[in-house]
C-alpha atoms as a PDB file:
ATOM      1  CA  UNK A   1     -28.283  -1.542   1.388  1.00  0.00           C
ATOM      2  CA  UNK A   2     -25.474  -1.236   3.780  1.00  0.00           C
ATOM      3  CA  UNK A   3     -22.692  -4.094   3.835  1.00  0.00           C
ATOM      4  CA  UNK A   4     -24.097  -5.088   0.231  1.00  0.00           C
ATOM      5  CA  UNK A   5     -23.949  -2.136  -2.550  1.00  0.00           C
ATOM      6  CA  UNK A   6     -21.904  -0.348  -4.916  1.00  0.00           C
ATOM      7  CA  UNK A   7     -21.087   3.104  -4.882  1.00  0.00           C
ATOM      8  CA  UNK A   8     -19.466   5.507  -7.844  1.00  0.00           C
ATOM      9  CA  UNK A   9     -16.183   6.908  -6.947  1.00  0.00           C
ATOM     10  CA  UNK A  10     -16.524  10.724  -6.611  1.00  0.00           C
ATOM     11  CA  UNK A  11     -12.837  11.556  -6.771  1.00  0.00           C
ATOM     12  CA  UNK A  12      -9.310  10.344  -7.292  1.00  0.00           C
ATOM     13  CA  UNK A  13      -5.566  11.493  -6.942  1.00  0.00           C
ATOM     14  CA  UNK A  14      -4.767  12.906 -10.763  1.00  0.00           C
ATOM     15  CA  UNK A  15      -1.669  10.898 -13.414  1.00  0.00           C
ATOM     16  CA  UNK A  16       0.886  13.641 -12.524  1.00  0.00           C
ATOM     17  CA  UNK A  17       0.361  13.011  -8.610  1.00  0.00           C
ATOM     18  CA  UNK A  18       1.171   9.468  -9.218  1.00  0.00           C
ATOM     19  CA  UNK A  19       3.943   9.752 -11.327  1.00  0.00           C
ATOM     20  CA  UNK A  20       5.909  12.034  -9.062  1.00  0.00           C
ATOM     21  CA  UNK A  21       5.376   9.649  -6.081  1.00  0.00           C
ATOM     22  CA  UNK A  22       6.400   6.538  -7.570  1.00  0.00           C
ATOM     23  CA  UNK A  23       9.959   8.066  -7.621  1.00  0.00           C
ATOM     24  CA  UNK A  24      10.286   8.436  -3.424  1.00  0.00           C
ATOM     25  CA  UNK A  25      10.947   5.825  -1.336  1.00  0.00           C
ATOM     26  CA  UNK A  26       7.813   4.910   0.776  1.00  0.00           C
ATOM     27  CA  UNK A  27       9.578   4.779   4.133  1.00  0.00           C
ATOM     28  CA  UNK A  28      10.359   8.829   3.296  1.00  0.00           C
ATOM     29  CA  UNK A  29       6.592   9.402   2.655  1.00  0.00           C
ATOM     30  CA  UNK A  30       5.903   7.709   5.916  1.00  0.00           C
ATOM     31  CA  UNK A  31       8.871   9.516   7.944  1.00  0.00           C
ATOM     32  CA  UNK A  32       6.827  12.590   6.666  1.00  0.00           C
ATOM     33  CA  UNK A  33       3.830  11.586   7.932  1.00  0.00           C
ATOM     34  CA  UNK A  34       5.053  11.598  11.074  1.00  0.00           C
ATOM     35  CA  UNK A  35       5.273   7.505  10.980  1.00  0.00           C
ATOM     36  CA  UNK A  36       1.971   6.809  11.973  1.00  0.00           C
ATOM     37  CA  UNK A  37       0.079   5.574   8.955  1.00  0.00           C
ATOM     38  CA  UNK A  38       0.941   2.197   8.130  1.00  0.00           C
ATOM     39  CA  UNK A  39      -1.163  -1.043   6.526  1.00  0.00           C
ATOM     40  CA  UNK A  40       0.505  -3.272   9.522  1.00  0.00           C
ATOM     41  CA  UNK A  41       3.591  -5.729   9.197  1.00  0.00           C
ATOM     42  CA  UNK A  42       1.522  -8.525   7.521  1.00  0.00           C
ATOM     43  CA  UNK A  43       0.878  -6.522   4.103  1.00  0.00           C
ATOM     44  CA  UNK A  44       4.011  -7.748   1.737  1.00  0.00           C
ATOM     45  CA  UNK A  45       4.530  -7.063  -1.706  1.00  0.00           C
ATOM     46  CA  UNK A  46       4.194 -11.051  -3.380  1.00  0.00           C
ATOM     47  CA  UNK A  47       5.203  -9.919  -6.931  1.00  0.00           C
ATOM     48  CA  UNK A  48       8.729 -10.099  -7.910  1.00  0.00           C
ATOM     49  CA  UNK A  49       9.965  -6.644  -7.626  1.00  0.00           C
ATOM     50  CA  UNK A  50       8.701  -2.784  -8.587  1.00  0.00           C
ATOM     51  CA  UNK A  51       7.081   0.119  -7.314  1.00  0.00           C
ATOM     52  CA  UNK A  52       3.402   0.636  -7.074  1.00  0.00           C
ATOM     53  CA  UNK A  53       1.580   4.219  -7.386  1.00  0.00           C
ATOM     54  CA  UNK A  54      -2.319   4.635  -8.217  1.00  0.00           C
ATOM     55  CA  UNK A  55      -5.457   5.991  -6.947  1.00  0.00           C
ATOM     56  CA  UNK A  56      -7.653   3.785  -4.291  1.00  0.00           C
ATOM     57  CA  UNK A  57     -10.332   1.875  -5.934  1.00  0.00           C
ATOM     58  CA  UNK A  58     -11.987   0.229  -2.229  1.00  0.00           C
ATOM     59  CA  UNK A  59     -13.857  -2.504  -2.184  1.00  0.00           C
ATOM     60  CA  UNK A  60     -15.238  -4.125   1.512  1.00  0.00           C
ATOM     61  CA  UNK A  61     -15.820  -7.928   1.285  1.00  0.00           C
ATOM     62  CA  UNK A  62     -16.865 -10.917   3.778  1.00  0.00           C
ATOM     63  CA  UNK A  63     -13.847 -12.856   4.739  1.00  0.00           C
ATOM     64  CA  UNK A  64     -13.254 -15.777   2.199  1.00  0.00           C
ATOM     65  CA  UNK A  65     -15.228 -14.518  -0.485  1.00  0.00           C
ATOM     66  CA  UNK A  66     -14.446 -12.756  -3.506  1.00  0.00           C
ATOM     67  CA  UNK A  67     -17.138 -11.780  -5.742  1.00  0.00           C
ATOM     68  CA  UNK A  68     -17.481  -7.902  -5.324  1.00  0.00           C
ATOM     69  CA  UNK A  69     -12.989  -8.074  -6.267  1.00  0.00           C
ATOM     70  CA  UNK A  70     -14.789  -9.617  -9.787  1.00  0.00           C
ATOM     71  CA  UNK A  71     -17.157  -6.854  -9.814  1.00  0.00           C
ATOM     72  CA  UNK A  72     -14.760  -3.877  -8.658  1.00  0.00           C
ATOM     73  CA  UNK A  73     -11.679  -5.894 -11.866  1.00  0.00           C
ATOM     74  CA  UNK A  74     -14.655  -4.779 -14.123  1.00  0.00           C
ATOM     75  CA  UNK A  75     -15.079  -1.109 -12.808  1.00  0.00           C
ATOM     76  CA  UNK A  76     -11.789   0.325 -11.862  1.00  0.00           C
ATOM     77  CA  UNK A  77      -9.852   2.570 -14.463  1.00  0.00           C
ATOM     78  CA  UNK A  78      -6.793   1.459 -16.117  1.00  0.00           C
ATOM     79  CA  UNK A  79      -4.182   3.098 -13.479  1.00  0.00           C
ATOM     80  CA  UNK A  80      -6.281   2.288 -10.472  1.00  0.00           C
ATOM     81  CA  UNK A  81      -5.471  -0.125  -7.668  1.00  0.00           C
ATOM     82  CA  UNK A  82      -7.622  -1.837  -6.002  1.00  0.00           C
ATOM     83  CA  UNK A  83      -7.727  -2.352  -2.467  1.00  0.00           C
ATOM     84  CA  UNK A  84      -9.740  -4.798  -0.761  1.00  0.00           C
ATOM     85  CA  UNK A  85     -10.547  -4.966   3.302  1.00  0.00           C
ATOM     86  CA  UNK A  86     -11.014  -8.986   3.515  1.00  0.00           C
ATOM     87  CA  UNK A  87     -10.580  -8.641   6.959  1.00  0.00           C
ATOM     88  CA  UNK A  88      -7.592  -9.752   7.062  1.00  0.00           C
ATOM     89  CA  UNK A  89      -8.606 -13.611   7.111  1.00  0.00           C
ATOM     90  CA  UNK A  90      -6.308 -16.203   5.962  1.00  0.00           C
ATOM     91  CA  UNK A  91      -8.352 -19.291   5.735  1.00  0.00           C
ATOM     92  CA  UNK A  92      -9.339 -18.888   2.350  1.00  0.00           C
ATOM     93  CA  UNK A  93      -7.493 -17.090  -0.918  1.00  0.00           C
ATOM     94  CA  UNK A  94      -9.057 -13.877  -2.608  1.00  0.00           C
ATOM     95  CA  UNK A  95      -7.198 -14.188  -5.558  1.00  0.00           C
ATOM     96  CA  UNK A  96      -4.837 -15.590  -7.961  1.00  0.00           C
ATOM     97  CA  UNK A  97      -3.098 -15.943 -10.756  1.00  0.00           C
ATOM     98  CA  UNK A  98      -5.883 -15.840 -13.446  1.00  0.00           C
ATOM     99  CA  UNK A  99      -7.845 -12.533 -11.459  1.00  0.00           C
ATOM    100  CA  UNK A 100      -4.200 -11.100 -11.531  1.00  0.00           C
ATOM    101  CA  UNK A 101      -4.010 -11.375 -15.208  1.00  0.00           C
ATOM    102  CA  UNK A 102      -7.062 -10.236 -15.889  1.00  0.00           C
ATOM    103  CA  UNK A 103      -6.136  -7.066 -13.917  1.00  0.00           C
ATOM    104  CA  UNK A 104      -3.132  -6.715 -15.702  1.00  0.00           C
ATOM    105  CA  UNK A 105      -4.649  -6.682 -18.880  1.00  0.00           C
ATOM    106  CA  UNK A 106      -7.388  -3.910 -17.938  1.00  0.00           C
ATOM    107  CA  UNK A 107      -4.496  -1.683 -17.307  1.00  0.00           C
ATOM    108  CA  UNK A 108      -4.814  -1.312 -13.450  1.00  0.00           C
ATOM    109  CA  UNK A 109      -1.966  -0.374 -11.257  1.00  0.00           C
ATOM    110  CA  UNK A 110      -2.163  -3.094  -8.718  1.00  0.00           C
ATOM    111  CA  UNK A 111      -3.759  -4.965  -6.308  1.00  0.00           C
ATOM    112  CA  UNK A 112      -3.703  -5.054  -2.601  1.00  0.00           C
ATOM    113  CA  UNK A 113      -5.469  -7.691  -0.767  1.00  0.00           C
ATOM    114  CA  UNK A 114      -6.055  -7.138   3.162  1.00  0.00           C
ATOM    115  CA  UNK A 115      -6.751 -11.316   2.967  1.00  0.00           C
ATOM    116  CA  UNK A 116      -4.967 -14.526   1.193  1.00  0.00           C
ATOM    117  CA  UNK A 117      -3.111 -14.918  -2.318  1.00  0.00           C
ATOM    118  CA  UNK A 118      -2.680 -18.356  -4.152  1.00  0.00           C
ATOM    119  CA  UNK A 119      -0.562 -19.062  -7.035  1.00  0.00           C
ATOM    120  CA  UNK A 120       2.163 -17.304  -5.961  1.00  0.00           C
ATOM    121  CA  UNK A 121       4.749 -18.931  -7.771  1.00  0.00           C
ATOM    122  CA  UNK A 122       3.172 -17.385 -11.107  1.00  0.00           C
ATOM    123  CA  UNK A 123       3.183 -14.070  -8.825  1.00  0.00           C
ATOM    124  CA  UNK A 124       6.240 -13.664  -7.736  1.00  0.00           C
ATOM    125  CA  UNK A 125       8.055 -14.759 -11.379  1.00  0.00           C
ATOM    126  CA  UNK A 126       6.205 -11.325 -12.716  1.00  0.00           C
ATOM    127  CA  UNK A 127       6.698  -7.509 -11.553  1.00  0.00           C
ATOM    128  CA  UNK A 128       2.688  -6.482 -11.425  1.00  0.00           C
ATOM    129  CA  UNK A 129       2.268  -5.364  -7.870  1.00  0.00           C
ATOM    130  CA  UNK A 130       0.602  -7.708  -5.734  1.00  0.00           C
ATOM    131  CA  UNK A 131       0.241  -6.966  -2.190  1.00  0.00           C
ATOM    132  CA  UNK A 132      -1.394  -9.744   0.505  1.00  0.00           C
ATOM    133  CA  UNK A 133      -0.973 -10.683   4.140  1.00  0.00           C
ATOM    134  CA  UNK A 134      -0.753 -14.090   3.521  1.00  0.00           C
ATOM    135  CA  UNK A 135      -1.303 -17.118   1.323  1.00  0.00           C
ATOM    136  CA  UNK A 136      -3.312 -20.147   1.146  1.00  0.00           C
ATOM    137  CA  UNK A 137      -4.140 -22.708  -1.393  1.00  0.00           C
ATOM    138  CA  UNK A 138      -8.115 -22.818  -0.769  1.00  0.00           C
ATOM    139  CA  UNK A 139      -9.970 -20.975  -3.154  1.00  0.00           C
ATOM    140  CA  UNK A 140     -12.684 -18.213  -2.398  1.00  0.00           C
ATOM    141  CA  UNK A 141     -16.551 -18.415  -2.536  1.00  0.00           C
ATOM    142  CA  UNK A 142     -18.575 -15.957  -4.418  1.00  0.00           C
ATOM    143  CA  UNK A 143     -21.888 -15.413  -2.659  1.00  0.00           C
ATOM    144  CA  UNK A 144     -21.018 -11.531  -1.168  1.00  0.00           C
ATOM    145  CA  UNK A 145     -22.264  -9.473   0.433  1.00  0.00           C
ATOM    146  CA  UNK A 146     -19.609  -6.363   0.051  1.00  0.00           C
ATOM    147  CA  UNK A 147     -18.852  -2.737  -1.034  1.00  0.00           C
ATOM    148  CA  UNK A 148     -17.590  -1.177  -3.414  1.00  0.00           C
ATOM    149  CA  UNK A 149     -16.307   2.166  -3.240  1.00  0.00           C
ATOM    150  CA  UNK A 150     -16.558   2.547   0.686  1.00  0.00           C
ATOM    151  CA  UNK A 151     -14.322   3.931   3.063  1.00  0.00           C
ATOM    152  CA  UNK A 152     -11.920   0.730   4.312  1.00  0.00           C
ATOM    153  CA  UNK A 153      -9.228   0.273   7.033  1.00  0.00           C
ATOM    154  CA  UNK A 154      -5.957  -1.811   7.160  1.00  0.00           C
ATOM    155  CA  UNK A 155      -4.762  -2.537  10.611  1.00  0.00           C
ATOM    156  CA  UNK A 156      -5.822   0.567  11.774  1.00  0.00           C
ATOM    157  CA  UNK A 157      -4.849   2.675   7.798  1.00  0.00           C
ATOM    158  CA  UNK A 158      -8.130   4.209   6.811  1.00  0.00           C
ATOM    159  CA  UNK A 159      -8.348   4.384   3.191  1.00  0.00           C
ATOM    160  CA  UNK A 160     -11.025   6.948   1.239  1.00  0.00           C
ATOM    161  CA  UNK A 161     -12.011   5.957  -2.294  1.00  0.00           C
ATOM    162  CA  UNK A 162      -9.340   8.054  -4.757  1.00  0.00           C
ATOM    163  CA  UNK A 163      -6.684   8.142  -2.082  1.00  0.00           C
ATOM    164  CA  UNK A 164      -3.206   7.652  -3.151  1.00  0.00           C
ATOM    165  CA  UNK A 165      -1.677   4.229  -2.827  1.00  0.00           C
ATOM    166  CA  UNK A 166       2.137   3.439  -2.881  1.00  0.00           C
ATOM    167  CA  UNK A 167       4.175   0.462  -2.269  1.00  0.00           C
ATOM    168  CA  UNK A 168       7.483  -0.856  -2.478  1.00  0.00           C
ATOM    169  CA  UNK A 169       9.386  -3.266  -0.474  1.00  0.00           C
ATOM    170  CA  UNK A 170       8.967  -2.130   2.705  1.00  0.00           C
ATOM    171  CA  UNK A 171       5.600  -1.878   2.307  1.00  0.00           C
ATOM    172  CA  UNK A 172       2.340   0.077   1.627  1.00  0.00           C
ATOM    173  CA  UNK A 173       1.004   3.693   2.793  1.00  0.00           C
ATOM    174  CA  UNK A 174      -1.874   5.469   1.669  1.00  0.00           C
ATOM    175  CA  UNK A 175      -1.624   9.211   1.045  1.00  0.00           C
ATOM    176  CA  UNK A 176      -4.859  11.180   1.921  1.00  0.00           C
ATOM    177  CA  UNK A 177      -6.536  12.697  -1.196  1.00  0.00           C
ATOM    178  CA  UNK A 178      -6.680  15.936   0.800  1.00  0.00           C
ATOM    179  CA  UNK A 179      -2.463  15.795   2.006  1.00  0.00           C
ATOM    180  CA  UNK A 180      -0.955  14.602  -1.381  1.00  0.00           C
ATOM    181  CA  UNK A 181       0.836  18.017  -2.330  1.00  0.00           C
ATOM    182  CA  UNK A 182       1.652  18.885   1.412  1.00  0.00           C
ATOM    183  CA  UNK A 183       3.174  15.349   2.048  1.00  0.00           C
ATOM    184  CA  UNK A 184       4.910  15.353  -1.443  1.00  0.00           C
ATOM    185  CA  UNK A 185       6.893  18.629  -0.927  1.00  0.00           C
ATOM    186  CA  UNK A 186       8.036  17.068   2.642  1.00  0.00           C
ATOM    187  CA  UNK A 187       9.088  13.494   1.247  1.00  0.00           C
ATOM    188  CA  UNK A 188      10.693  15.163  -1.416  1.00  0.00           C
ATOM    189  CA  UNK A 189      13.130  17.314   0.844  1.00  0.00           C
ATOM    190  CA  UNK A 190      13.819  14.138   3.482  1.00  0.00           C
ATOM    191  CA  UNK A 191      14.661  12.286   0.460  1.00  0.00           C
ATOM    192  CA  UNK A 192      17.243  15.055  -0.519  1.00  0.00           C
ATOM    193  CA  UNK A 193      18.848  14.972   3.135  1.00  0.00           C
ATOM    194  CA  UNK A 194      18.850  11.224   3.054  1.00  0.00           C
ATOM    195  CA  UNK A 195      20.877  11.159  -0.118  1.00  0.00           C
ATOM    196  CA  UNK A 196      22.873  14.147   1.179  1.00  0.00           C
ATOM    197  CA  UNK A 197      23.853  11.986   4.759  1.00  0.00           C
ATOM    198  CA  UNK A 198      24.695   8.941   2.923  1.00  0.00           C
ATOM    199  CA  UNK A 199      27.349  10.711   1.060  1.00  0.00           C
ATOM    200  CA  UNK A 200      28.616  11.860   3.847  1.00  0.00           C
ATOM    201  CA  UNK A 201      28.444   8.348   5.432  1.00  0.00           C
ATOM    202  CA  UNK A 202      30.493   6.956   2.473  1.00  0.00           C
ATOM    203  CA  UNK A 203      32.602   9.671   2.739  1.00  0.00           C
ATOM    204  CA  UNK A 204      33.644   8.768   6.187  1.00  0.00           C
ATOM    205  CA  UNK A 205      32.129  12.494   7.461  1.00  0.00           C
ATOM    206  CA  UNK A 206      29.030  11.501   9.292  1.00  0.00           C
ATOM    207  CA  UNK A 207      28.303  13.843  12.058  1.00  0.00           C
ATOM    208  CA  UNK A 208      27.607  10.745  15.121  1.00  0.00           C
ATOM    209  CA  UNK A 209      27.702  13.849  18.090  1.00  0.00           C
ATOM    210  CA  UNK A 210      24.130  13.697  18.033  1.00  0.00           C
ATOM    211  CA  UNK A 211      24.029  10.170  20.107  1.00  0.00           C
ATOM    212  CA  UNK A 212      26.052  11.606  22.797  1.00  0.00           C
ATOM    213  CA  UNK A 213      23.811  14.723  23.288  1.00  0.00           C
ATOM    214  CA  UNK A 214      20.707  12.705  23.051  1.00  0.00           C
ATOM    215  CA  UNK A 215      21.871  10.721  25.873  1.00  0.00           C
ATOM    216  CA  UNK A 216      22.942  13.454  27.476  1.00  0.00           C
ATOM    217  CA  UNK A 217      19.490  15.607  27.515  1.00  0.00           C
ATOM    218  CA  UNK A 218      17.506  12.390  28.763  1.00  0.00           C
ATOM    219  CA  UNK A 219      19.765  11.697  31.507  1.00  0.00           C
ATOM    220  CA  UNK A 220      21.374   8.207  30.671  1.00  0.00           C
ATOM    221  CA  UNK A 221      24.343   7.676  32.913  1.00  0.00           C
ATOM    222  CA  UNK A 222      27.119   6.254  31.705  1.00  0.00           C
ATOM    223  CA  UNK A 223      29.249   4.273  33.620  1.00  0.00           C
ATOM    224  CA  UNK A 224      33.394   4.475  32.745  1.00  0.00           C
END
């Protein structure tokens, strides 16, 4: 039944995908994807520090409740993160500190929660990637309905079961199952000019003439 069912995962980004992303910056991926995929302002890493990398496990879930995030810790694949669409409610937690454990334990890569976190504190004092749009102390209900392996969106990100999820601390992007090679080879060569300007930079041999001539070419007058 729609809005209450759980679907198999057909496909999902491969190990060696993974690995090779969680060494680029996220804000190169999304400079390469033309800065227009983003999971909005509110999504913030709560752990403590590190990269995350895995393949999209989805799950869809009423605001405030959490029972299908039990259902989907017990399904997903060690190296899998799940990624829940709680509709970005506040008023009531998804998840804390003992779900988080448990997830850590099956192996999985991370989770991102499009909803509340509680127990923080424990959160933040580890470096398993947690990512939430907020926080709140009351607990969640466990009544459903929900989905499991759906298509989801974040603030406008649409995320396809197996998609590639990264994070750091700017933030998270999903990588489209279909784009992962094309978008790698890109963020791989921005990366290489980033590194390559700030040497320069450091080196005091930045190349600024570019300001002027943009200025220039749309017609801002300057005054002397």
């Amino acid at each position: 039944m729609i809005g209450f069912r759980i679907l198999p995962r057909r496909r999902a980004v491969g190990a060696e995908t993974v690995r090779r992303f969680r060494e680029l910056p996220v804000a190169n991926v999304s400079d390469c994807m033309n800065r227009m995929t983003a999971g909005g302002a509110r999504l913030r890493p709560m752990h403590g520090g590190g990269a995350l990398a895995g393949p999209a496990f989805t799950v869809k879930t009423r605001p405030g409740d959490n029972l299908m995030i039990h259902k989907a810790l017990d399904m997903a694949a060690p190296g899998d993160v799940i990624v829940v669409d709680g509709g970005g409610d506040l008023t009531n937690s998804l998840m804390g500190e003992l779900m988080v454990a448990h997830a850590r334990v099956r192996g999985l890569a991370g989770i991102v929660l499009y909803g509340a976190v509680r127990d923080v504190a424990a959160i933040q004092a580890g470096d398993w990637p947690v990512y939430a749009a907020g926080i709140s102390h009351r607990g969640p209900y466990k009544d459903g309905p929900g989905e499991i392996n759906v298509p989801i969106a974040i603030e406008g990100m649409v995320i396809e079961p197996g998609d590639l999820i990264i994070g750091d601390e700017d933030g998270l992007l999903c990588v489209p199952y279909d784009q992962v090679d094309a978008v790698y080879e890109a963020a791989v060569k921005k990366h290489a000019l980033e590194e390559k300007k700030m040497q320069a930079i450091l080196a005091g041999r930045d190349d600024r003439a570019w300001v002027d001539a943009t200025l220039a070419r749309l017609g801002c007058e300057v005054v002397t």
